[in-house]
Structures are given as structure tokens and as C-alpha cells.
PDB file of N, CA and C in Angstrom:
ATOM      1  N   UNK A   1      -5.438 -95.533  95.138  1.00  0.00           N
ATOM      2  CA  UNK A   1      -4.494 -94.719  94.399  1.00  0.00           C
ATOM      3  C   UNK A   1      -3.059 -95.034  94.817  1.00  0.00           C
ATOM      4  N   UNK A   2      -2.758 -95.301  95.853  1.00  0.00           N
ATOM      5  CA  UNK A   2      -1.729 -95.848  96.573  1.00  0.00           C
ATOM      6  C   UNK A   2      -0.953 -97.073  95.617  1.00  0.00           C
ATOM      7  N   UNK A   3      -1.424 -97.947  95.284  1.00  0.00           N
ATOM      8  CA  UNK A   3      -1.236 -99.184  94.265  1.00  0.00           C
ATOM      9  C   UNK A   3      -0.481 -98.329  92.669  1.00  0.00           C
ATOM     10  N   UNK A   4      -1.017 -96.937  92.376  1.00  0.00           N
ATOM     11  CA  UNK A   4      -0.891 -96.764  91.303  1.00  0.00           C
ATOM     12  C   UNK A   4       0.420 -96.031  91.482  1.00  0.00           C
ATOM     13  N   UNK A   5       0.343 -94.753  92.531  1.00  0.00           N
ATOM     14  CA  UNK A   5       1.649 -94.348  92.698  1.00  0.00           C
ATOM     15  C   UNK A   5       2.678 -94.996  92.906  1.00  0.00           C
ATOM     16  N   UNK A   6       2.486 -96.412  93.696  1.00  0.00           N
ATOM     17  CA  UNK A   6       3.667 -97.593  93.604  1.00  0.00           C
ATOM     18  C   UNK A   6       4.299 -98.096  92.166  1.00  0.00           C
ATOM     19  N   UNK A   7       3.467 -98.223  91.616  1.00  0.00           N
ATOM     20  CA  UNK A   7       3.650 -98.679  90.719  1.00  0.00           C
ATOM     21  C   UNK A   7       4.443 -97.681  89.392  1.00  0.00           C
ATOM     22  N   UNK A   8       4.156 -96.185  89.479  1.00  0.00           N
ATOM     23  CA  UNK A   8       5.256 -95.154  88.586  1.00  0.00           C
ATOM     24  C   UNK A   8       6.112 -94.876  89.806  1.00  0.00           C
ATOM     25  N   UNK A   9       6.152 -95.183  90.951  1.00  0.00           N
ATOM     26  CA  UNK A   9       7.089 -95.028  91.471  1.00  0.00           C
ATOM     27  C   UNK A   9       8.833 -96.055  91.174  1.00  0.00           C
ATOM     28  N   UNK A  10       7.819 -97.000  91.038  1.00  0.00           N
ATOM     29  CA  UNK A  10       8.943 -98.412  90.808  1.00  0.00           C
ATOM     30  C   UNK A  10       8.966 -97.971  88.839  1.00  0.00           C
ATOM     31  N   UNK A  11       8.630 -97.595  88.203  1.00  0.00           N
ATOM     32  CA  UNK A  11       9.239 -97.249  86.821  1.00  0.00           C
ATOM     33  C   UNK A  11       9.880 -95.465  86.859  1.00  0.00           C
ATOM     34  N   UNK A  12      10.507 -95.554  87.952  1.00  0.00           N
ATOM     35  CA  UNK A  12      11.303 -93.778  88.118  1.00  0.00           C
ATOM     36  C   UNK A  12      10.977 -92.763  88.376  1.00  0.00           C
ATOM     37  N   UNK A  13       9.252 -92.767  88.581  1.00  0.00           N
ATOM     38  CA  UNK A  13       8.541 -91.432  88.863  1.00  0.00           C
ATOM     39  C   UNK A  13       8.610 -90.859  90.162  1.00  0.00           C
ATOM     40  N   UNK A  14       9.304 -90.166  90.847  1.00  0.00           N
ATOM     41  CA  UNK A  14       9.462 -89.626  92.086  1.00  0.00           C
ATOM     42  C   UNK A  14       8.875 -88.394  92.839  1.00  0.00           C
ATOM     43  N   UNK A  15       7.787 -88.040  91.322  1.00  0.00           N
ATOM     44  CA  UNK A  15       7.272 -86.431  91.954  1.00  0.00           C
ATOM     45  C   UNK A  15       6.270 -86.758  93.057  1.00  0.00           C
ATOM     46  N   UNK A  16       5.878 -85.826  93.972  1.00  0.00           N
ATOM     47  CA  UNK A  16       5.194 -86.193  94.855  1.00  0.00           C
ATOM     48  C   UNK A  16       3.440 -85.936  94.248  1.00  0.00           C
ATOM     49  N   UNK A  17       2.986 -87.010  94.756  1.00  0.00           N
ATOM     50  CA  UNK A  17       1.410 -87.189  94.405  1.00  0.00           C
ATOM     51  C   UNK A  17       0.862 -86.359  95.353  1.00  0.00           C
ATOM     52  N   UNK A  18      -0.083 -85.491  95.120  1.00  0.00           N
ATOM     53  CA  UNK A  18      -1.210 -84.589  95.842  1.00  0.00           C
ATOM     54  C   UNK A  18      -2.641 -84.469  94.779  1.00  0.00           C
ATOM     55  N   UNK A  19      -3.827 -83.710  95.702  1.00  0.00           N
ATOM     56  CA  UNK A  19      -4.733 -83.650  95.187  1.00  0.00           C
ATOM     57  C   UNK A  19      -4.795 -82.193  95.235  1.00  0.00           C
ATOM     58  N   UNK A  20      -5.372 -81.148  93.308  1.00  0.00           N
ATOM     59  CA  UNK A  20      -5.606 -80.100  93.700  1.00  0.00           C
ATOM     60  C   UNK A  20      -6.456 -79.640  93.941  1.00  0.00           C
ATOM     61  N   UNK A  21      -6.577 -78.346  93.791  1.00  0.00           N
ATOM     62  CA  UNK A  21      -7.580 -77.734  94.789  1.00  0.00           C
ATOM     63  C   UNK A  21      -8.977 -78.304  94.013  1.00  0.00           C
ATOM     64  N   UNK A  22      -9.092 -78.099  93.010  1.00  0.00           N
ATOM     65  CA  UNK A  22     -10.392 -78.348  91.961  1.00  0.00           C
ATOM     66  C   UNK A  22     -10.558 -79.633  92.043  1.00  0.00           C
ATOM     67  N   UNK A  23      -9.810 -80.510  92.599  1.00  0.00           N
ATOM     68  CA  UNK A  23      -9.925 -82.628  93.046  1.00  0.00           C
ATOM     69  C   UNK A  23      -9.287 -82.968  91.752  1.00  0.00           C
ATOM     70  N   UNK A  24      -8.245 -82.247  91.196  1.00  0.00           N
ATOM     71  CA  UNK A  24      -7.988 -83.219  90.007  1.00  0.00           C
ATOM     72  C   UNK A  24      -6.214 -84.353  90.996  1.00  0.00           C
ATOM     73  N   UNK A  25      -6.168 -85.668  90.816  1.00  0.00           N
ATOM     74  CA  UNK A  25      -5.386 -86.332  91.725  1.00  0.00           C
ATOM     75  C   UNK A  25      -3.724 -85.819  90.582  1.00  0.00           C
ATOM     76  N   UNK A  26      -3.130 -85.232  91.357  1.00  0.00           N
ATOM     77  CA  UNK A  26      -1.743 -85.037  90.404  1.00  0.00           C
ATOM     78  C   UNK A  26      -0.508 -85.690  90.884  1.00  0.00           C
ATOM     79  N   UNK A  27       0.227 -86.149  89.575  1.00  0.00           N
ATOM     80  CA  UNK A  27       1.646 -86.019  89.844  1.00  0.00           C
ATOM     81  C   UNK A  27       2.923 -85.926  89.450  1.00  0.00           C
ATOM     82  N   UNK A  28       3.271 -84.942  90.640  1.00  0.00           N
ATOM     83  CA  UNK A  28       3.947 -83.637  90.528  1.00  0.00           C
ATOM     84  C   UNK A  28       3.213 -82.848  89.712  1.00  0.00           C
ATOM     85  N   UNK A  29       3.799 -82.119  88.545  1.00  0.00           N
ATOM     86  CA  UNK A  29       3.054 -80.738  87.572  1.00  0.00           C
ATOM     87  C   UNK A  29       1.621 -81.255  86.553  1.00  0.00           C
ATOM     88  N   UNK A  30       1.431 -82.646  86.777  1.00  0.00           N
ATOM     89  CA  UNK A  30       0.696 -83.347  85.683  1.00  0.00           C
ATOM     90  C   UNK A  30      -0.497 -84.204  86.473  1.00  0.00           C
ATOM     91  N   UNK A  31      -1.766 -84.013  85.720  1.00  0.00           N
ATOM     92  CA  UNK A  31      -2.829 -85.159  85.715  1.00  0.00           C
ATOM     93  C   UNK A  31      -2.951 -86.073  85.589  1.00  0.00           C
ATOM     94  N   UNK A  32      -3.303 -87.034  86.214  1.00  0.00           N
ATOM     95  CA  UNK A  32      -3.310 -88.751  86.499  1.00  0.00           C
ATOM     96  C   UNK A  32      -4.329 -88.839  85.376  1.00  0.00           C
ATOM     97  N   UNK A  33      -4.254 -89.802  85.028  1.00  0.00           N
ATOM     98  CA  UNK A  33      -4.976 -90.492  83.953  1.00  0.00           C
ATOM     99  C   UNK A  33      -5.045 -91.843  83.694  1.00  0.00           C
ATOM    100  N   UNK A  34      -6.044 -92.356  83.427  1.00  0.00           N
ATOM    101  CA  UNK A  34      -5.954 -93.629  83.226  1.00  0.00           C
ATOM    102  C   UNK A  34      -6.487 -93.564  81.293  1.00  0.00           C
ATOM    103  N   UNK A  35      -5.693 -94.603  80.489  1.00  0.00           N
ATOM    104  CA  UNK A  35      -5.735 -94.710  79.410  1.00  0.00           C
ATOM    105  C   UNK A  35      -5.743 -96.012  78.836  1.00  0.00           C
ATOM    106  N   UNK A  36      -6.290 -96.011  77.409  1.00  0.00           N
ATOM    107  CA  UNK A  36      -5.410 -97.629  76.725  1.00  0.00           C
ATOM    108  C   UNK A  36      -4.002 -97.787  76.958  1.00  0.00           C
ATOM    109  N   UNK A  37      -3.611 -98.783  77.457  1.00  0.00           N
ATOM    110  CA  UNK A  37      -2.252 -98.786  77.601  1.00  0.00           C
ATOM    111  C   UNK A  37      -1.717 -99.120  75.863  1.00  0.00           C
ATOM    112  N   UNK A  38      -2.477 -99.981  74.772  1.00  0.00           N
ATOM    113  CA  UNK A  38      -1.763-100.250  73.466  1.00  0.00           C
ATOM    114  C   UNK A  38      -1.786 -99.147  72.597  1.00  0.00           C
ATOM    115  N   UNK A  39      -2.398 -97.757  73.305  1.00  0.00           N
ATOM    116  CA  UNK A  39      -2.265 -96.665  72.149  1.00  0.00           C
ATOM    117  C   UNK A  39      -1.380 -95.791  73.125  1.00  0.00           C
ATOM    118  N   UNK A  40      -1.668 -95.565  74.795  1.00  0.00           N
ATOM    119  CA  UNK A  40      -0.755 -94.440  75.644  1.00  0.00           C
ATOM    120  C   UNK A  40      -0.089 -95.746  76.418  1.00  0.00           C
ATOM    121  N   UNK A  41       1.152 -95.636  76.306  1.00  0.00           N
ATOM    122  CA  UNK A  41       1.774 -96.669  77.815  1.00  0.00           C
ATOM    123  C   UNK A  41       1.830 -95.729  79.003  1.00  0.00           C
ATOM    124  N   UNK A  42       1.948 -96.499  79.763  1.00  0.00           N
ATOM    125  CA  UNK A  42       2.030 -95.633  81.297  1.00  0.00           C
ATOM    126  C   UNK A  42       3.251 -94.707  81.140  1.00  0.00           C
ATOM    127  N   UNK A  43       3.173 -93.452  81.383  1.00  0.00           N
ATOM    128  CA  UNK A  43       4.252 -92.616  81.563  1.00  0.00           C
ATOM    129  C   UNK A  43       3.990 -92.072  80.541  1.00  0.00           C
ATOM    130  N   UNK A  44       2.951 -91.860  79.697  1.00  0.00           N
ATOM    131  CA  UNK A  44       2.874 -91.060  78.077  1.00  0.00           C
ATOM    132  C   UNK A  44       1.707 -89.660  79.069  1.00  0.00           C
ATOM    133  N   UNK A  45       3.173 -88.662  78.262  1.00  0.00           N
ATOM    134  CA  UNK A  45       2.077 -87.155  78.803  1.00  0.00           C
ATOM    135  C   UNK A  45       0.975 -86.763  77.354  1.00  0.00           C
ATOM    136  N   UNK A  46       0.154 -86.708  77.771  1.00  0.00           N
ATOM    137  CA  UNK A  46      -1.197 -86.085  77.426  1.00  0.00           C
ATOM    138  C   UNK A  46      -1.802 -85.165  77.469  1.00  0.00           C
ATOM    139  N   UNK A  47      -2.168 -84.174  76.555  1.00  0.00           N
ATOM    140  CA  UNK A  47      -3.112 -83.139  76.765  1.00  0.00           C
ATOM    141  C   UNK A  47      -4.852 -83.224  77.499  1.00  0.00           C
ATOM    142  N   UNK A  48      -5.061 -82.924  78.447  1.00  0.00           N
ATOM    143  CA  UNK A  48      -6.298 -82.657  79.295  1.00  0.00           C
ATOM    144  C   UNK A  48      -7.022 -81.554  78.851  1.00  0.00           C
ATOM    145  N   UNK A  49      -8.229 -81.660  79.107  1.00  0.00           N
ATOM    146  CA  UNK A  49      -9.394 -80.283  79.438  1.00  0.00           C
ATOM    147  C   UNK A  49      -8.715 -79.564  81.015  1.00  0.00           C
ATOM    148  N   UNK A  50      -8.425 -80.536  81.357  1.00  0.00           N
ATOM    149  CA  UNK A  50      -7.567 -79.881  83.035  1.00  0.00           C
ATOM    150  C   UNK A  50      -5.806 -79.675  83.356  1.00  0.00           C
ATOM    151  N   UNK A  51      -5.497 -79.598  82.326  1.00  0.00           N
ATOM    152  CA  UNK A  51      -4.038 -79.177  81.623  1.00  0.00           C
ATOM    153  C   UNK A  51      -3.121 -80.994  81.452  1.00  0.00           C
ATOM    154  N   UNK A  52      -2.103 -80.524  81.361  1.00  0.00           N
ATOM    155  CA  UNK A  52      -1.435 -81.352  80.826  1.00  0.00           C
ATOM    156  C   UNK A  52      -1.632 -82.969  81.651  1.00  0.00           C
ATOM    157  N   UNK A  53      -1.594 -84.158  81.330  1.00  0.00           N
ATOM    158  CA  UNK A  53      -1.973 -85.455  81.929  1.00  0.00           C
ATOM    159  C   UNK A  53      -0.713 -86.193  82.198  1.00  0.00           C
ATOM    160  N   UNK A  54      -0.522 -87.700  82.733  1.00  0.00           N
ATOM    161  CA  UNK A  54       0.570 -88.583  82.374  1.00  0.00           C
ATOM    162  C   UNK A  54      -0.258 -89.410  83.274  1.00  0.00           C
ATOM    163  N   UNK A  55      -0.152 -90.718  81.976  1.00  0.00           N
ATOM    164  CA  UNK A  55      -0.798 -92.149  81.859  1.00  0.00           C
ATOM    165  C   UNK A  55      -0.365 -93.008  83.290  1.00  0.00           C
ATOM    166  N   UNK A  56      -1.377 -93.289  84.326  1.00  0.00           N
ATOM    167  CA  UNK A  56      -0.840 -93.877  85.198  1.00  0.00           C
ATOM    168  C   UNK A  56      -1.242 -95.121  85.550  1.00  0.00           C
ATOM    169  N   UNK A  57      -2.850 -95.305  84.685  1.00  0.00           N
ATOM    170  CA  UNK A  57      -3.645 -96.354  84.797  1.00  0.00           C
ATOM    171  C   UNK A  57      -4.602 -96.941  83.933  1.00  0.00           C
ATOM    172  N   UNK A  58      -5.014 -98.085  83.797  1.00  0.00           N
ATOM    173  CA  UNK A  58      -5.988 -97.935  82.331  1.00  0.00           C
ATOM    174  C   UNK A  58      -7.083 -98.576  83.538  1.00  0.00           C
ATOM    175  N   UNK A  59      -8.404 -98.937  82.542  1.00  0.00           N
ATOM    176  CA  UNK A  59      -9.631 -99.393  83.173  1.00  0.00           C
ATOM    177  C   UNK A  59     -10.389-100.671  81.980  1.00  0.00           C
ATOM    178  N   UNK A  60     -11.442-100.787  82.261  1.00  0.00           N
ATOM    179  CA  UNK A  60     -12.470-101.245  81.877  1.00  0.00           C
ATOM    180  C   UNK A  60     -12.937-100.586  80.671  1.00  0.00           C
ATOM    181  N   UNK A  61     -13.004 -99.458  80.563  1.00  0.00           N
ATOM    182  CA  UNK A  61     -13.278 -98.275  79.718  1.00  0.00           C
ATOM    183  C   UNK A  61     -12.863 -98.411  78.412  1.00  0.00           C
ATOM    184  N   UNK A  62     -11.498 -98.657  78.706  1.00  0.00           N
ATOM    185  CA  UNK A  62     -10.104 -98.954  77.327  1.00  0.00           C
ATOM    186  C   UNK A  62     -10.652 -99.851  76.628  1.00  0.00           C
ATOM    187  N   UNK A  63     -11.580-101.071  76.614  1.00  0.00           N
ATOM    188  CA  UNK A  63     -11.675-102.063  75.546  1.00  0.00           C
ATOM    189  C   UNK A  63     -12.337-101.197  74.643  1.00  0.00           C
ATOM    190  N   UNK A  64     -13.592-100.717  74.944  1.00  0.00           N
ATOM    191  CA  UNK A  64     -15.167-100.434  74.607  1.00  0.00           C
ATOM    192  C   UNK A  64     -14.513 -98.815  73.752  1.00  0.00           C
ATOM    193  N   UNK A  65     -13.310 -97.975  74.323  1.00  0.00           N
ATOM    194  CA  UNK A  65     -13.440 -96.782  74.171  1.00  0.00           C
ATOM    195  C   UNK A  65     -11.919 -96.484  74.231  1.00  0.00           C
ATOM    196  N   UNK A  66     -10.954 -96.965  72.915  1.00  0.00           N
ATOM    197  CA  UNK A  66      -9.504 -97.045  73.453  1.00  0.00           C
ATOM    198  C   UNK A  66      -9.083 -95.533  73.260  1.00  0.00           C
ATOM    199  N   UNK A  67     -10.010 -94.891  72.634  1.00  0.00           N
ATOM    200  CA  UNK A  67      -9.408 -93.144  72.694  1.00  0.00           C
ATOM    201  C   UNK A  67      -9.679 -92.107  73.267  1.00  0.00           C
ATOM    202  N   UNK A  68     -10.278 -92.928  74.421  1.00  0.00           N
ATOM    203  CA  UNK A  68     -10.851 -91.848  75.934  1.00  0.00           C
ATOM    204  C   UNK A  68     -10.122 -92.104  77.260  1.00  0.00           C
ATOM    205  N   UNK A  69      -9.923 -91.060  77.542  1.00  0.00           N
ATOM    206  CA  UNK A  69      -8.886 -90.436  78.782  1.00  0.00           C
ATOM    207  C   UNK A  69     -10.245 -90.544  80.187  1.00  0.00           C
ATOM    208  N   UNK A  70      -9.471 -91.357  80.971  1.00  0.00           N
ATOM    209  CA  UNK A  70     -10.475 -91.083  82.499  1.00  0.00           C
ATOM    210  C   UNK A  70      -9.622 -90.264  83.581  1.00  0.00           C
ATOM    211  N   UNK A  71      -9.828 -89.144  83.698  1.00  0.00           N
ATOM    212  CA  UNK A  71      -9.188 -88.362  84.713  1.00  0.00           C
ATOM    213  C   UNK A  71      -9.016 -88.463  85.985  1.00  0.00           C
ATOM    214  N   UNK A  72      -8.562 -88.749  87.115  1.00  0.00           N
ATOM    215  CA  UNK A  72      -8.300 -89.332  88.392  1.00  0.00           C
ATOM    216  C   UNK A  72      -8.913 -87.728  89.091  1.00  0.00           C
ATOM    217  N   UNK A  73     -10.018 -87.965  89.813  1.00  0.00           N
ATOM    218  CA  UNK A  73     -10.583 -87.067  90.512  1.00  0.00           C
ATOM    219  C   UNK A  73     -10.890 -87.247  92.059  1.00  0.00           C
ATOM    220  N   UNK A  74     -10.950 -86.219  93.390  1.00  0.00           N
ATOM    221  CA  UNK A  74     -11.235 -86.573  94.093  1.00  0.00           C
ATOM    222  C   UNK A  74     -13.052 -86.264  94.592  1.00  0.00           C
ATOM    223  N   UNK A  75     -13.516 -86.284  93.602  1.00  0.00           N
ATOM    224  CA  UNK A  75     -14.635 -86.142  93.961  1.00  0.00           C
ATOM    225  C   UNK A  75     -15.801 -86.731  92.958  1.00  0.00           C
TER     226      UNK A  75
END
């Protein structure tokens, strides 16, 4: 996760990253997420089942499934 916060860190994001209580990985007021980057770019806020999101990473997931959200959890 370290790699990812570097990485919105170096495009202006300065809120501090923590995990909450329920393991969802946040940062600052918002849910990590990994997304399609050609439909969400990194830094696009999103509505969650676990409140509001912002795009920090995409996966494997994105080819097969470009309109599903993977939530950054610690558990």
C-alpha cells in the first residue's frame, strides 16, 4: 500500500492514509479503491457501499470487469 500512497502523494494528495475501524484502508475522509483507470482516473471520487471512495489503484480485475470497484481492505 505504501507504493500506492506514493504515488497520490506525488499527484498532490496529502491527506494522511489510515485504516478504519471496520479495515476499510482510507485516505483522509475517503475509500481507497482500485478501478479502470479508462473509465475512473486515479483521483476520481466514487460512491461506495462503505461511503464515499477515491481511485488510487486499478488491478487485473479492470480488463474482465471495467465497471467494478475493488475496495482496499485490511482484512
Amino acid at each position: 500500500m505504501s507504493g500506492v500512497v506514493s504515488i497520490m502523494r506525488g499527484m498532490g494528495n496529502n491527506d494522511p492514509y489510515w485504516v478504519r475501524g471496520d479495515g476499510a484502508k482510507m485516505l483522509g475522509d475517503y475509500v481507497m479503491v482500485a478501478a479502470n483507470f479508462g473509465l475512473r482516473p486515479r483521483g476520481t471520487l466514487v460512491p461506495t457501499s462503505m461511503g464515499m471512495g477515491i481511485v488510487c489503484d486499478t488491478g487485473g480485475f479492470a480488463a474482465a470487469n471495467p465497471t467494478q470497484l475493488d475496495i482496499a481492505t485490511a482484512w
